[in-house]
Protein backbone atom coordinates (compact mmCIF):
# COMPACT_ATOMS: atom_id res chain seq x y z
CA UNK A 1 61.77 56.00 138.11
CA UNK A 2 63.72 58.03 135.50
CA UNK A 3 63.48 61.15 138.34
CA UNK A 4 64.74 58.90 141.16
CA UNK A 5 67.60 57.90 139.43
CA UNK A 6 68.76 61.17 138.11
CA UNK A 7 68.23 62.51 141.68
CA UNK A 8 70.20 59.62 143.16
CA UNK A 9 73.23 60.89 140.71
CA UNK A 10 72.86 64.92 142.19
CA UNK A 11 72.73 64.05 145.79
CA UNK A 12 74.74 60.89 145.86
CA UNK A 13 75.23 61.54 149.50
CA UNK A 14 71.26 60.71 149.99
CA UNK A 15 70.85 56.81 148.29
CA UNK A 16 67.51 57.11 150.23
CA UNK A 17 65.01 59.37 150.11
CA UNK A 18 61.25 59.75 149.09
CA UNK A 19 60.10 61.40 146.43
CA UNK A 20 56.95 63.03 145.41
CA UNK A 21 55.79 64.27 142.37
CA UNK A 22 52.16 66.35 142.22
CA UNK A 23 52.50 68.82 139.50
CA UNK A 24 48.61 67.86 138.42
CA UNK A 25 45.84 65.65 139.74
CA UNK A 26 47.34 63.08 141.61
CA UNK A 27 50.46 62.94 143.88
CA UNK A 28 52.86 60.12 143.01
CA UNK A 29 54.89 59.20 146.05
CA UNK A 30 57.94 56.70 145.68
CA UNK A 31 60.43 55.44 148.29
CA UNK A 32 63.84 54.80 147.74
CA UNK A 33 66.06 52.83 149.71
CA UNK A 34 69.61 52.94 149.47
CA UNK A 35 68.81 53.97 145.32
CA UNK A 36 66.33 51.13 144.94
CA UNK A 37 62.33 51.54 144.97
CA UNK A 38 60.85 50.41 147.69
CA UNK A 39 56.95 51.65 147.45
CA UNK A 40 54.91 53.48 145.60
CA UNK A 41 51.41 55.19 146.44
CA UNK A 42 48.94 56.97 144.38
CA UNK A 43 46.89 60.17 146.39
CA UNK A 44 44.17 61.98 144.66
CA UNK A 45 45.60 65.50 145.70
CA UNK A 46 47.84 66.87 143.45
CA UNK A 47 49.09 71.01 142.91
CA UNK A 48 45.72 71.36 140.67
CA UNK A 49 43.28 70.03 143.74
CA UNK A 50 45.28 73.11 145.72
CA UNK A 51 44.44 75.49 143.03
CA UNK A 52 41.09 74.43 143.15
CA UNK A 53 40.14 74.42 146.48
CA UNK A 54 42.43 77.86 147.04
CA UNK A 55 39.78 79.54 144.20
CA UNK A 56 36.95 77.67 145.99
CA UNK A 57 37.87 79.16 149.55
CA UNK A 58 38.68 82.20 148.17
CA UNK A 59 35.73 83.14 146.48
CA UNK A 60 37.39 83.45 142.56
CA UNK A 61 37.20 81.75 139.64
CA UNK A 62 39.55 79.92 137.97
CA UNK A 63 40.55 83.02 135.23
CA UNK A 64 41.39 85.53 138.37
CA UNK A 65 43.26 82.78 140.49
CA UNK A 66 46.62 83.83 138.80
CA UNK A 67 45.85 87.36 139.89
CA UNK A 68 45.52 86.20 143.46
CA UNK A 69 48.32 84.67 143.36
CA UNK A 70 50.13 87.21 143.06
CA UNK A 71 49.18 88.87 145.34
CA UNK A 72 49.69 87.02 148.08
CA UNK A 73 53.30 87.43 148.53
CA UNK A 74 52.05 91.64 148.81
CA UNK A 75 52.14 92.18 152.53
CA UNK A 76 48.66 93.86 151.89
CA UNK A 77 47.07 90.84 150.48
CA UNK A 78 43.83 89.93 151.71
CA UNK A 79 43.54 88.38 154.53
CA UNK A 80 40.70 85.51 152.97
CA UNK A 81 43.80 84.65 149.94
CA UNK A 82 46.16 83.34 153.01
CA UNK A 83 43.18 81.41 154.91
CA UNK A 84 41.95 79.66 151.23
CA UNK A 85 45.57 78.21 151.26
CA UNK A 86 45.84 77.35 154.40
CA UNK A 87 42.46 75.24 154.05
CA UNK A 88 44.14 74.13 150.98
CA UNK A 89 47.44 72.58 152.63
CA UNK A 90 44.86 71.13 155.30
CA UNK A 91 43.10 69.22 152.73
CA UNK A 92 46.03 68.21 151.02
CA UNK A 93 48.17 67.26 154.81
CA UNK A 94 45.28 64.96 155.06
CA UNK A 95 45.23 63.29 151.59
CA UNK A 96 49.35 62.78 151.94
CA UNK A 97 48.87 60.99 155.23
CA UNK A 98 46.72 58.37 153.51
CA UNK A 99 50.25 57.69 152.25
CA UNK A 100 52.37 56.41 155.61
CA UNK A 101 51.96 53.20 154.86
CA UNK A 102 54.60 53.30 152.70
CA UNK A 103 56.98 54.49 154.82
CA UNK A 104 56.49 51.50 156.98
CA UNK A 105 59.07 49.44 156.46
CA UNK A 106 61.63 52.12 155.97
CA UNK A 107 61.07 55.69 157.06
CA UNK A 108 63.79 58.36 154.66
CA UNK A 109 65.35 61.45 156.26
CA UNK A 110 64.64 63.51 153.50
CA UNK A 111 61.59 64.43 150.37
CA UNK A 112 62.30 65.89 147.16
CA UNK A 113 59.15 67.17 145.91
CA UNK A 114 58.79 68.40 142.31
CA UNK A 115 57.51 71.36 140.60
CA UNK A 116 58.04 74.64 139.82
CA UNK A 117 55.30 77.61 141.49
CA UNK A 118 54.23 78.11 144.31
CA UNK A 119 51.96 75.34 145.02
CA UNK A 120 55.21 73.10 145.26
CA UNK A 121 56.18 74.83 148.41
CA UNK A 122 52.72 74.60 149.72
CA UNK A 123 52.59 70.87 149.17
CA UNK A 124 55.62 71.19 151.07
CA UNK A 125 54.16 72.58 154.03
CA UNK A 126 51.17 70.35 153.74
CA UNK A 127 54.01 67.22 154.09
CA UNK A 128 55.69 68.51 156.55
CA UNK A 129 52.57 68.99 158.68
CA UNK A 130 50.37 65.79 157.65
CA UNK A 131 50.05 64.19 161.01
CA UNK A 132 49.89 60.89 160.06
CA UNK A 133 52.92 61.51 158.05
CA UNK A 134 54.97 62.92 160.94
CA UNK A 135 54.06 59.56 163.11
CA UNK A 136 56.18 57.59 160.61
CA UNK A 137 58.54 60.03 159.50
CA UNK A 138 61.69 60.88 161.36
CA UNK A 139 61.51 64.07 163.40
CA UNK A 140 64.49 65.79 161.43
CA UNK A 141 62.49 64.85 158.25
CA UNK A 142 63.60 67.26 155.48
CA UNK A 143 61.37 68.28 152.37
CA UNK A 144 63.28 69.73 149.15
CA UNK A 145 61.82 71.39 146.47
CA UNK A 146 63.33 70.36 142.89
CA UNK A 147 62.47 72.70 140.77
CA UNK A 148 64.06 74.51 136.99
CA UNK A 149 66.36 76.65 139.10
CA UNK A 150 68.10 74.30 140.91
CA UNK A 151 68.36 71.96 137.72
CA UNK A 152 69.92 75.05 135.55
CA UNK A 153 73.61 74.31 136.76
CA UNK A 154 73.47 70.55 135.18
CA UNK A 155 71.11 71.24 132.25
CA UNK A 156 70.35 74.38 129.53
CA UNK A 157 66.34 75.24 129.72
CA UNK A 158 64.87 77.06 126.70
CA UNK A 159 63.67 80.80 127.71
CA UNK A 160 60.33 79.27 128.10
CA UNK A 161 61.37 75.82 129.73
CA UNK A 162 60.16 75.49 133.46
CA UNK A 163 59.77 71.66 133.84
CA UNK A 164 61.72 70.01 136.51
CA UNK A 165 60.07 66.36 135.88
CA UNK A 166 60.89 66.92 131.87
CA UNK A 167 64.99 68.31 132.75
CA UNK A 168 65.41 65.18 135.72
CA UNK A 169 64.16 62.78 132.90
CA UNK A 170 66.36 64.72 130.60
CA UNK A 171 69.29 63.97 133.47
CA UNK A 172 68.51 61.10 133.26
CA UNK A 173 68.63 60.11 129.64
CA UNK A 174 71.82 61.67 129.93
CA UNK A 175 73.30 59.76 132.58
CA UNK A 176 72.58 56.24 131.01
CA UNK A 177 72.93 56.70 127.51
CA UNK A 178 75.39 59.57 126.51
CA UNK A 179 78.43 61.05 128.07
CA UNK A 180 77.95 63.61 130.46
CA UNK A 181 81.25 65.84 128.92
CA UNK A 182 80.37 65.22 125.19
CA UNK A 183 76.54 67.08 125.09
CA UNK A 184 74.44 69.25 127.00
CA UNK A 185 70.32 69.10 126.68
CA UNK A 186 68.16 71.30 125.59
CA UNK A 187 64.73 71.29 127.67
């Protein structure tokens, strides 16, 4: 809730919007309408199942997945790297479409999913192309990552400090208990 509402104050222009949080296990998916929660659904496909099943479908364990990684955005990179997360966003566009019921009674315009890496923009994709999902979603639905860089112009991270759930809490915190002109946070 603490997210919602600090993204409610930096993009006051969007009082309703769904957001999505899946920076481990799970995926926590909450609707807002017009600033107030609406629903809320728990899947059991969060950025670590993509990991996973990228490593799984790519043939590595979990100590050289960072090395794949990073290689994927080298236009060399092996062919098998781009089909594992491709199979990965598949599994994952089916878990999120478990998830339309909750945009039943009120379908948003736009997502902000949260998370720094790369497996936020490829639960991105996997939104985006859940088919379920795009039956009850409107067809100029919009999906926003929220991640450290975007948060950097309202909040000071540490050298080290790459948590957008910890700096929209911090936003937050900020916004309902001190004034925004007398302090800055530390993350």
């Amino acid at each position: 809730l603490s997210a919602a509402h600090a993204l409610s104050v930096l993009a006051p222009h969007t009082p309703s919007f769904l957001l999505c949080d899946g920076e481990g296990e799970i995926a926590e998916l909450l609707l807002i309408k017009e600033t107030i929660p609406e629903a809320h659904a728990t899947i059991p496909v969060g950025f670590a199942t993509i990991l996973r099943t990228i490593a799984l479908h790519a043939g590595v364990g979990h100590e050289e997945l960072p090395s794949l990684l990073s290689l994927i955005a080298h236009p060399r990179s092996a062919i098998h790297a781009h089909e594992a997360i491709r199979l990965a966003e598949d599994e994952c566009s089916r878990a999120l479409g478990r998830a339309d019921a909750i945009c039943h009674s009120y379908a948003p315009r736009v997502c902000y999913i949260i998370g720094d890496g790369p497996e936020a923009a490829w639960f991105a994709d996997a939104l985006k192309h859940s088919p379920r999902l795009r039956l009850a979603l409107p067809r100029d639905f919009d999906v926003q990552i929220v991640s450290t860089p975007l948060l950097k112009g309202h909040l000071s991270f540490s050298e080290r400090g790459r948590d957008a759930m910890l700096g929209l809490e911090a936003l937050y915190a900020r916004d309902r208990f001190i004034d925004a002109d007398s302090q800055k946070f530390y993350v």
